[in-house]
Protein backbone atom coordinates (compact mmCIF):
# COMPACT_ATOMS: atom_id res chain seq x y z
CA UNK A 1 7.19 26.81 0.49
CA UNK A 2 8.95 30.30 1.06
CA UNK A 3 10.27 32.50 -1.42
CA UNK A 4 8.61 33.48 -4.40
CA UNK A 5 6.26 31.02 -6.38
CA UNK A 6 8.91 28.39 -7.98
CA UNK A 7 8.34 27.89 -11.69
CA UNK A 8 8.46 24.08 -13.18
CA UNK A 9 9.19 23.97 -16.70
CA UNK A 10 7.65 20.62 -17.64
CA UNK A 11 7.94 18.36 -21.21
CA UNK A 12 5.89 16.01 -22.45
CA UNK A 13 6.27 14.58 -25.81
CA UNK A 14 2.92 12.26 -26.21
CA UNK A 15 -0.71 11.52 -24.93
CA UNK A 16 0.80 9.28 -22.05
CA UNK A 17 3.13 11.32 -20.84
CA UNK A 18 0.66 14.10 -20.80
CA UNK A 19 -1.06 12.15 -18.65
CA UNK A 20 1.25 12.00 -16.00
CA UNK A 21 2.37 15.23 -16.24
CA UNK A 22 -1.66 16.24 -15.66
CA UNK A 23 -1.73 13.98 -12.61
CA UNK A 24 1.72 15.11 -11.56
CA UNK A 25 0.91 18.97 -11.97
CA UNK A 26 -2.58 18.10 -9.44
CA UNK A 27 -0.50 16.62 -6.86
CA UNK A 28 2.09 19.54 -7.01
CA UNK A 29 -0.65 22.36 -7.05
CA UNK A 30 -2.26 19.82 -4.03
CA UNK A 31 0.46 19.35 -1.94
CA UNK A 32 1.80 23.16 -2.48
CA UNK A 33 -1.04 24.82 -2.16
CA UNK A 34 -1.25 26.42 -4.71
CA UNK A 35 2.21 27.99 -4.73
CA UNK A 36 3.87 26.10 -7.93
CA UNK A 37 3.89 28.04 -11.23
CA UNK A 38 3.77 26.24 -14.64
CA UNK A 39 5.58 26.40 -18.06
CA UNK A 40 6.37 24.11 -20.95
CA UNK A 41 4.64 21.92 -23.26
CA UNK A 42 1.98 19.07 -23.07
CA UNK A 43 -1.38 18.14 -24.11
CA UNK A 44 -4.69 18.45 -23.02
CA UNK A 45 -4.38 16.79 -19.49
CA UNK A 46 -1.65 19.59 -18.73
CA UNK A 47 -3.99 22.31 -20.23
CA UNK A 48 -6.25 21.21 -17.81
CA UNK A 49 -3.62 21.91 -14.99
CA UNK A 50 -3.30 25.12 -15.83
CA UNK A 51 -0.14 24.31 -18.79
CA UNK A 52 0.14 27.14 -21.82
CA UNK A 53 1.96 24.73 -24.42
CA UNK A 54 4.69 26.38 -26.26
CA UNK A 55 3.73 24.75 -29.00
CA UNK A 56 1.08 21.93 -29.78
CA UNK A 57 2.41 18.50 -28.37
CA UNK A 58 1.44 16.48 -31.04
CA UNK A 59 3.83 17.55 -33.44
CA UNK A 60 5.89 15.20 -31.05
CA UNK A 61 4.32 12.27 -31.20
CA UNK A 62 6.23 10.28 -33.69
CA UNK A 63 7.28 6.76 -32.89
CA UNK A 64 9.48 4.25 -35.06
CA UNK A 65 12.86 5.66 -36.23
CA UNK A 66 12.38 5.62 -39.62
CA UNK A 67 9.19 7.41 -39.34
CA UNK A 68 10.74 10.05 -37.28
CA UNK A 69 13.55 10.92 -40.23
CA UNK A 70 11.71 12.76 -42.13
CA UNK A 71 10.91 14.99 -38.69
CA UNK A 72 14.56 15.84 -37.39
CA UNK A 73 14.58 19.20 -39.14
CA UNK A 74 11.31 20.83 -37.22
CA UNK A 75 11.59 18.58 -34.47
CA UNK A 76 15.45 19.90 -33.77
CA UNK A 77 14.47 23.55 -34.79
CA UNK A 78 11.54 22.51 -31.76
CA UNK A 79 14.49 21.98 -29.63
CA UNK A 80 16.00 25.15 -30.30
CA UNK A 81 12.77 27.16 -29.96
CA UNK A 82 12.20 24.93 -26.11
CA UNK A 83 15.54 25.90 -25.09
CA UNK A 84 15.66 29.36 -25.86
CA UNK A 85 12.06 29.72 -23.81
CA UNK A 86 13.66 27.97 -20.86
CA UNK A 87 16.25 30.36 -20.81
CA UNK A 88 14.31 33.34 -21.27
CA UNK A 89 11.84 31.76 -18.11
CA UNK A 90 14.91 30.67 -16.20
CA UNK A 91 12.62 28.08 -14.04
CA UNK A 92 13.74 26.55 -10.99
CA UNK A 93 13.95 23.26 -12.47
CA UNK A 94 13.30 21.31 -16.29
CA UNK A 95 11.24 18.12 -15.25
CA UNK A 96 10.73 16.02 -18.39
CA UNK A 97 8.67 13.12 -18.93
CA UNK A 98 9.41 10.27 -20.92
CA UNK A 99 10.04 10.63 -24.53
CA UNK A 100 13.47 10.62 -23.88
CA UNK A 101 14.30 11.35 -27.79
CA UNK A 102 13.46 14.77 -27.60
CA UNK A 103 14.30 15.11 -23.63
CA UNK A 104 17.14 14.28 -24.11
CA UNK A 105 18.15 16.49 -26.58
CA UNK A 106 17.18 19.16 -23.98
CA UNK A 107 18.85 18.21 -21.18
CA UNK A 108 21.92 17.67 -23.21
CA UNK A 109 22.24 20.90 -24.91
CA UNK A 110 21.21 22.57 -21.00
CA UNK A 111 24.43 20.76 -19.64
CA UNK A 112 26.36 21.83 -22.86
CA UNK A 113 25.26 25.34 -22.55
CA UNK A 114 26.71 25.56 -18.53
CA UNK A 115 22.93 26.08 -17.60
CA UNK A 116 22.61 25.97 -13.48
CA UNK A 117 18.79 24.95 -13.54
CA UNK A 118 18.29 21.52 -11.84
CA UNK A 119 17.07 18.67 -14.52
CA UNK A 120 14.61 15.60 -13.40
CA UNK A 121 13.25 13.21 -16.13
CA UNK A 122 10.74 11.81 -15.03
CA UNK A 123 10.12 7.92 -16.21
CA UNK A 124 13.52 5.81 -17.14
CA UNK A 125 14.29 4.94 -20.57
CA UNK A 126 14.10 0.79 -20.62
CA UNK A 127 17.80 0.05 -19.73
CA UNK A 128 16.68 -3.55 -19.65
CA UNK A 129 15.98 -3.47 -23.70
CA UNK A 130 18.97 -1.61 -24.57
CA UNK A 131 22.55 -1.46 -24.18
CA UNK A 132 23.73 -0.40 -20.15
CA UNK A 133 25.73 2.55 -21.43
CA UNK A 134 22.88 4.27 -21.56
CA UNK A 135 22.25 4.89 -18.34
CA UNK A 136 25.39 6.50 -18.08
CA UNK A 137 24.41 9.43 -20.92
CA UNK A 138 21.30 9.91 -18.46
CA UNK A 139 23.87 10.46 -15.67
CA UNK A 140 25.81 12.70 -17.08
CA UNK A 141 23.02 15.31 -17.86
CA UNK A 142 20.80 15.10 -14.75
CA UNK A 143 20.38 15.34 -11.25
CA UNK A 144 17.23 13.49 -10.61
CA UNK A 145 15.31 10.74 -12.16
CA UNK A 146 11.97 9.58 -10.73
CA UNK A 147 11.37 5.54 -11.84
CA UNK A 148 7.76 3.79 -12.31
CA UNK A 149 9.81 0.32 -11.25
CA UNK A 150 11.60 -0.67 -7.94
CA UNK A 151 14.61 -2.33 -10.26
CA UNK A 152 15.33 0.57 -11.90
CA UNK A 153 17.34 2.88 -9.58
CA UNK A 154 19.73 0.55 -9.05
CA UNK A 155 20.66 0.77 -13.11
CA UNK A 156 21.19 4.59 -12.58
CA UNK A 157 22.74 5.21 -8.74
CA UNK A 158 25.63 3.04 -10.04
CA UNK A 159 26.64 5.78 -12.41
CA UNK A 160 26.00 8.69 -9.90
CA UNK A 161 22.71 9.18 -11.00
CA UNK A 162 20.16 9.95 -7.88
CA UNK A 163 17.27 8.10 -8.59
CA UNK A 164 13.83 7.56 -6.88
CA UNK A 165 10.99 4.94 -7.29
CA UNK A 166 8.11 6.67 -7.08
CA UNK A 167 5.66 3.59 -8.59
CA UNK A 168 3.48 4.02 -11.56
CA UNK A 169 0.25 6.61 -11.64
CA UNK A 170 -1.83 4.24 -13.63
CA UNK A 171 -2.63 2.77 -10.71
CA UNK A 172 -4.43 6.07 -9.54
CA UNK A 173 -5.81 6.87 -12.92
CA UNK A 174 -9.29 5.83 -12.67
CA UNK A 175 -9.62 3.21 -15.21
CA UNK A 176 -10.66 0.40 -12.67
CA UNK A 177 -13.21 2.88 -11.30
CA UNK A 178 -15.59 2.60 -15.15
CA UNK A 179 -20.02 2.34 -15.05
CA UNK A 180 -20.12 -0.12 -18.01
CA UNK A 181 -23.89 -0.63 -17.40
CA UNK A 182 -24.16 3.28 -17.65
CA UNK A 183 -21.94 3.33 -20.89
CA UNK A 184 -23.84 0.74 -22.52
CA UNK A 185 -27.49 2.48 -22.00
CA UNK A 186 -26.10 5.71 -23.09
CA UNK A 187 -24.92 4.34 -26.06
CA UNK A 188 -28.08 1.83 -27.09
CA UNK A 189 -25.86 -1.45 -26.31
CA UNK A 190 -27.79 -4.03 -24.64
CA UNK A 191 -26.30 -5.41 -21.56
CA UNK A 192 -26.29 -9.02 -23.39
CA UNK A 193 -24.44 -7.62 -26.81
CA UNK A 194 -20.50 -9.00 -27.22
CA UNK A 195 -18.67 -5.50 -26.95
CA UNK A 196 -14.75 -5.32 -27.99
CA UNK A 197 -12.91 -1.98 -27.44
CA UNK A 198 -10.38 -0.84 -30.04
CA UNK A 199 -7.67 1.65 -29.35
CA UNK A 200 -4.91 1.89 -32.24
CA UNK A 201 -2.68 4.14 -30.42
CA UNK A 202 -2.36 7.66 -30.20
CA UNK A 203 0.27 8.70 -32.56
CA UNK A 204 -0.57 8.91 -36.59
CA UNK A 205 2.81 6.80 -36.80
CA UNK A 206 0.79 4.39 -34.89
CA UNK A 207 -2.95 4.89 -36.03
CA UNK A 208 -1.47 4.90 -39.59
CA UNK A 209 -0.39 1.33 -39.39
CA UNK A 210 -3.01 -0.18 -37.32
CA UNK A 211 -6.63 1.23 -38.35
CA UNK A 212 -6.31 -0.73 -42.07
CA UNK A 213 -5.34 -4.04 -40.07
CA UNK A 214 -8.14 -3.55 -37.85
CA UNK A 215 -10.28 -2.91 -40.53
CA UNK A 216 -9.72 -5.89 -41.58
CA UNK A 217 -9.85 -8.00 -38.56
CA UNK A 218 -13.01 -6.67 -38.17
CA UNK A 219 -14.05 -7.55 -41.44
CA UNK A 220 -12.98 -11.20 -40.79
CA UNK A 221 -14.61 -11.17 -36.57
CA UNK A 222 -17.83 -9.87 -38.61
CA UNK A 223 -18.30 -12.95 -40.76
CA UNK A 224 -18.96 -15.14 -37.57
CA UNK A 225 -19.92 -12.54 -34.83
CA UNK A 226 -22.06 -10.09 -36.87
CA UNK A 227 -24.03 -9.21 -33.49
CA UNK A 228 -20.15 -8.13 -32.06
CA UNK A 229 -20.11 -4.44 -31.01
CA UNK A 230 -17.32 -1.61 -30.97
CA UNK A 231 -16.26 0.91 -29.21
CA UNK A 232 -12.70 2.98 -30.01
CA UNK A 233 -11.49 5.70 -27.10
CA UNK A 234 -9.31 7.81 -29.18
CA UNK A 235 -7.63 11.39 -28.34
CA UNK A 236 -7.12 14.14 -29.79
CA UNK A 237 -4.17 14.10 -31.46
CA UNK A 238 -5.46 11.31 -34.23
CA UNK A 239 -9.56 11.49 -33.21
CA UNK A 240 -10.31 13.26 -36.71
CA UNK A 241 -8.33 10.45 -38.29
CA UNK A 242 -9.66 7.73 -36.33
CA UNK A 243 -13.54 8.76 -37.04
CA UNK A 244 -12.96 8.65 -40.79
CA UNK A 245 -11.41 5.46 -41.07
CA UNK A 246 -13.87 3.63 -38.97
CA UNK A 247 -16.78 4.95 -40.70
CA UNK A 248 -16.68 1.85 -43.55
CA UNK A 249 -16.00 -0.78 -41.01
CA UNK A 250 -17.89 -4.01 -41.38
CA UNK A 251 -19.15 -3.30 -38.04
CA UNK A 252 -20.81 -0.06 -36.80
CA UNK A 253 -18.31 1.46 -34.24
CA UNK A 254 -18.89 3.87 -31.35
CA UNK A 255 -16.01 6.71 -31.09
CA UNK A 256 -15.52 8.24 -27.54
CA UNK A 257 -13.45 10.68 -26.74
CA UNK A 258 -11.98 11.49 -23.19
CA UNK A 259 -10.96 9.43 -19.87
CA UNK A 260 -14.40 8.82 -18.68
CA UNK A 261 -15.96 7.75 -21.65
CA UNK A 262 -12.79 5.85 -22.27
CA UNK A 263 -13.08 4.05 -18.35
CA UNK A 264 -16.86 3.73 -19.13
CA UNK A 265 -16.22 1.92 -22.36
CA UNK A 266 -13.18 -0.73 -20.57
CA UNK A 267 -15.98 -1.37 -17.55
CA UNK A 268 -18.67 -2.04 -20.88
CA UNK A 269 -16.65 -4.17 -22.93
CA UNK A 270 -15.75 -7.71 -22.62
CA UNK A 271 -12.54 -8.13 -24.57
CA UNK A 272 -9.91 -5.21 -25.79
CA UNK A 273 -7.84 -5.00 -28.77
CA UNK A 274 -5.05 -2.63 -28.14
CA UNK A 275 -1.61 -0.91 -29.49
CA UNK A 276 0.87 -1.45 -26.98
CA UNK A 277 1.32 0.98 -25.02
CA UNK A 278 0.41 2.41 -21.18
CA UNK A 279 -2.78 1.47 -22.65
CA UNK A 280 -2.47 -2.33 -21.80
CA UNK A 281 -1.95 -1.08 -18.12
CA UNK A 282 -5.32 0.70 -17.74
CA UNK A 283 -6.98 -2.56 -19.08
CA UNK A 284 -5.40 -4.16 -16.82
CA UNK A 285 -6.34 -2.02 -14.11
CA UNK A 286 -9.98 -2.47 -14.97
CA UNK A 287 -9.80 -6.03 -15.33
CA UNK A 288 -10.19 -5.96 -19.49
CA UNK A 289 -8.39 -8.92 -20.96
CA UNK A 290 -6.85 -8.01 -24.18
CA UNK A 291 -4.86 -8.55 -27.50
CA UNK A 292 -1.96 -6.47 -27.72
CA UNK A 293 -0.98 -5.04 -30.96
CA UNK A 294 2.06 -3.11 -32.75
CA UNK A 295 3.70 -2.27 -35.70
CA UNK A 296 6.73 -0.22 -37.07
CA UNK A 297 8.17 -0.39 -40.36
CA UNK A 298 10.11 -3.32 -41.09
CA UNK A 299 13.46 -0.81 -41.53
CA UNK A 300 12.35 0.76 -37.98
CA UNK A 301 12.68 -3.03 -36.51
CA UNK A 302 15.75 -3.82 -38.35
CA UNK A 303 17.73 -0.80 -37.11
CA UNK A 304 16.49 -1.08 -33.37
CA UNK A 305 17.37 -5.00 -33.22
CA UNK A 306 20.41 -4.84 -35.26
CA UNK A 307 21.84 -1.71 -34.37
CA UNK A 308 20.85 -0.50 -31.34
CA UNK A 309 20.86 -3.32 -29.44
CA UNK A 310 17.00 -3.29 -28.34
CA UNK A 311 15.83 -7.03 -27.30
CA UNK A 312 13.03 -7.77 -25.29
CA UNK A 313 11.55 -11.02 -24.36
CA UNK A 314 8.28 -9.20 -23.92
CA UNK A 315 7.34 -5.79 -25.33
CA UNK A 316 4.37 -5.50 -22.52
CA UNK A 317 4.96 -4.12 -19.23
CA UNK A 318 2.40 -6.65 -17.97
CA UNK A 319 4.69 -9.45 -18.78
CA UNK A 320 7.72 -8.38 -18.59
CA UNK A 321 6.93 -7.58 -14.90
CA UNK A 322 5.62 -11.23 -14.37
CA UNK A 323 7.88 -12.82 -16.67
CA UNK A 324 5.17 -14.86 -18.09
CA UNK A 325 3.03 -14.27 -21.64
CA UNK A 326 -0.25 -12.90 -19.62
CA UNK A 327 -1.65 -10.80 -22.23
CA UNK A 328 -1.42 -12.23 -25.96
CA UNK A 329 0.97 -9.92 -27.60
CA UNK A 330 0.87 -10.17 -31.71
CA UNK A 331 3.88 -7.84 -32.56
CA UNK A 332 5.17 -6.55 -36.50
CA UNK A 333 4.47 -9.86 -38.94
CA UNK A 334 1.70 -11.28 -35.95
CA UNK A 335 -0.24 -7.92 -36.56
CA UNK A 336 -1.92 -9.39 -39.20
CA UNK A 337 -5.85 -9.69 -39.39
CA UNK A 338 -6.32 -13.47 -39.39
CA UNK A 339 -3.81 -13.93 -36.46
CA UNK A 340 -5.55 -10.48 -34.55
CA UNK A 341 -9.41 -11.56 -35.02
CA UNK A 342 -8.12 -15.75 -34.21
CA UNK A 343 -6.87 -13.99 -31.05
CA UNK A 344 -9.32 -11.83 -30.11
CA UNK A 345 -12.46 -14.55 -30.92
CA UNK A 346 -10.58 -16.83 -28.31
CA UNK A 347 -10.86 -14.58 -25.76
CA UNK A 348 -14.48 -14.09 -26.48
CA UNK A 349 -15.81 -17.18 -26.31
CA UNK A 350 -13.79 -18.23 -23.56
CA UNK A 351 -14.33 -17.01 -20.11
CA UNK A 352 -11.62 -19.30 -18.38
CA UNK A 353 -8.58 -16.90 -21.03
CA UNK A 354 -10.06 -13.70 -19.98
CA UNK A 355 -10.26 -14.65 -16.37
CA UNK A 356 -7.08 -15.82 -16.23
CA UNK A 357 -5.55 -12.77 -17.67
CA UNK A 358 -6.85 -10.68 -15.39
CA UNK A 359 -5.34 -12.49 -12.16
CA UNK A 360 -2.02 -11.92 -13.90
CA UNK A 361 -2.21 -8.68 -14.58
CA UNK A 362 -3.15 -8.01 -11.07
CA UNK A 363 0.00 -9.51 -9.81
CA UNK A 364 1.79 -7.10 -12.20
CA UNK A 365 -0.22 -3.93 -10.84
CA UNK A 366 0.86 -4.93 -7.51
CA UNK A 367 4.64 -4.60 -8.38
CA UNK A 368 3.63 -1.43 -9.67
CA UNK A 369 2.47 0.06 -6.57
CA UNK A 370 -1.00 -0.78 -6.81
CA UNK A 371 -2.75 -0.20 -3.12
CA UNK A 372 -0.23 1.73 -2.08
CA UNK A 373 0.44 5.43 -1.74
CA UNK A 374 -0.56 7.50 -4.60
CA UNK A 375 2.86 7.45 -7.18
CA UNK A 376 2.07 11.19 -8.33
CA UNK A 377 1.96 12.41 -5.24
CA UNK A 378 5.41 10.49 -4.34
CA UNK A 379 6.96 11.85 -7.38
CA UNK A 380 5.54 15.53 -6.78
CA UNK A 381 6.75 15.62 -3.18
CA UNK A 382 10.12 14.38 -4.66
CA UNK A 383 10.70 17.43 -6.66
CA UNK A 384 9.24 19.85 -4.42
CA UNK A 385 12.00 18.46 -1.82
CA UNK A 386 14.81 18.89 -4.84
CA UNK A 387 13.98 22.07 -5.29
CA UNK A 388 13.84 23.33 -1.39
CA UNK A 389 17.30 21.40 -1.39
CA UNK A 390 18.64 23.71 -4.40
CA UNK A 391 17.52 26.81 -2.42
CA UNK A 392 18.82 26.18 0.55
């Protein structure tokens, strides 16, 4: 690429859209050689890309709206602050990913402002779950969006929108790629031992209302499986939080902290207990059958069914991509600890559930790009084009 070094101002609001802003920046540095330039914020998979956070990413990672209420006033005077730094940096293009809450606030007050840099969001909000207009607010403050699904272009380049599929980068991630048998000696878990994997999200909104459930679930699993073994990835935004509250579980519990450990740990385990998430997709990827979790307040539900219009048959990507119940999803009143350890002990004990999970799941990776060409590498060689296109 001619021409000085372009910059990329890139946003991330939370741990999974770090991640693909980590695997995106690679595949731009890759692909560029070398010649990209980075500003913006993220977590510790941008760090690694070479990413100096404006400020720490967590203090996005709120989910629910009621729990996000009491955060407007920092999180708008975070808007403020993000704005004023992409002014004074004056990259060649915002790319955003996901998170669309506070993205959106940004691209917004960029168009509002007259600003001339281009704007790609990267991920589309769920214009299946909520009401079509949406997609016309995306249109009308960017020029790009890059889409994990092959439907969803077609919701946006009816309102003017350019959009691309570039197919999902958990396919790429690694998590189908785990050494359970390595995991397990390291560890002291015999290869024989039952093994369930815990991960209760990676927001405190969402570790907040899950780790006392699972407590208890495990409470009630360890009355008939007391040989039953844990394991619970976590990351850093709640991993302090996460190794208190699982040090008085019924059952002792192994806490690992980063994506090989965490890959390690899906290869080792038999069954998977999850928040929903992009989560359920890397069990998937490594074959993991699993119980799929989640809770919000009951005021958070309320408003997003009643007011905003948000219905889903499904709430996993897994299903909704099939259109089938694959993986057992126990959502708000069904996150309860008898109906959580009822699920999970099924899957245990039978071989035939878990095995026919993970055929399903494998038909929804395949809609997702799975064995085909790497997604980040798609969706960096889409912006590098957008950006020669602006220059020229």
């Amino acid at each position: 690429m001619s021409g000085p070094a372009p910059l990329i101002y890139l946003i991330a609001g939370e741990p999974s859209g770090d991640l693909l802003g980590g695997r995106l920046m690679a595949a731009l540095t890759e692909i560029s050689g070398g010649t990209v330039r980075f500003a913006g914020i993220g977590g510790e998979a941008m760090r690694e890309e070479g990413l100096a956070s404006l400020f720490p990413m967590t203090e996005l990672s709120v989910m629910g709206l009621v729990e996000v209420l009491p955060r407007i006033p920092h999180i708008l005077r975070r808007v403020g602050q993000t704005l004023n730094d992409i002014e004074t940096k004056a990259p060649d293009v915002v790319l955003t990913i996901d998170s669309w809450g506070f993205n959106g606030r940004i691209h917004k007050a960029l168009t509002a402002r007259g600003s001339r840099i281009g704007r790609v969001h990267y991920v589309a909000p769920m214009v299946w779950a909520w009401k079509s207009g949406r997609t016309k607010s995306l249109a009308k403050v960017l020029d790009l969006l890059l889409t994990l699904l092959p439907n969803e272009p077609a919701w946006f380049e009816k309102e003017g929108l350019r959009s691309l599929h570039v197919g999902h980068p958990v396919v790429e991630g690694g998590a189908g790629r785990g050494d359970g048998a390595a995991f397990r000696q390291r560890h002291g878990i015999s290869l024989t031992a039952p093994l369930l994997c815990i991960l209760p999200g990676s927001r405190h909104s969402e570790t907040g209302k899950l780790l006392p459930v699972f407590k208890q679930t495990v409470a009630l699993l360890a009355r008939r499986h007391p040989e039953l073994k844990l394991v619970v990835p976590t990351v850093e935004t709640v991993a302090e939080e996460v190794e208190r509250a699982v040090n008085d579980w019924a059952l002792p519990a192994v806490v690992v902290r980063g994506a090989v450990e965490k890959f390690d740990a899906f290869a080792a385990a038999d069954v998977a207990l999850a928040a929903s998430g992009t989560v359920a997709l890397e069990l998937a990827m490594a074959g993991l059958a699993s119980v799929i979790t989640y809770k919000v307040s009951r005021l958070s539900a309320f408003v997003a069914t009643r007011f905003l219009g948000l219905s889903l048959k499904f709430a996993t990507l897994i299903n909704i991509l099939v259109d089938q119940p694959v993986v057992p999803e126990l959502l708000q009143e069904r996150c309860n600890p008898q109906s959580l350890a009822e699920a999970v002990e099924r899957l245990l004990l039978d071989t035939g559930a878990r095995a026919t999970q993970v055929e399903g799941a494998r038909r929804a990776l395949e809609i997702l790009g799975f064995g085909g060409e790497s997604p980040s590498r798609r969706a960096a060689e889409s912006v590098l084009t957008f950006i020669r296109e602006r220059k020229a």
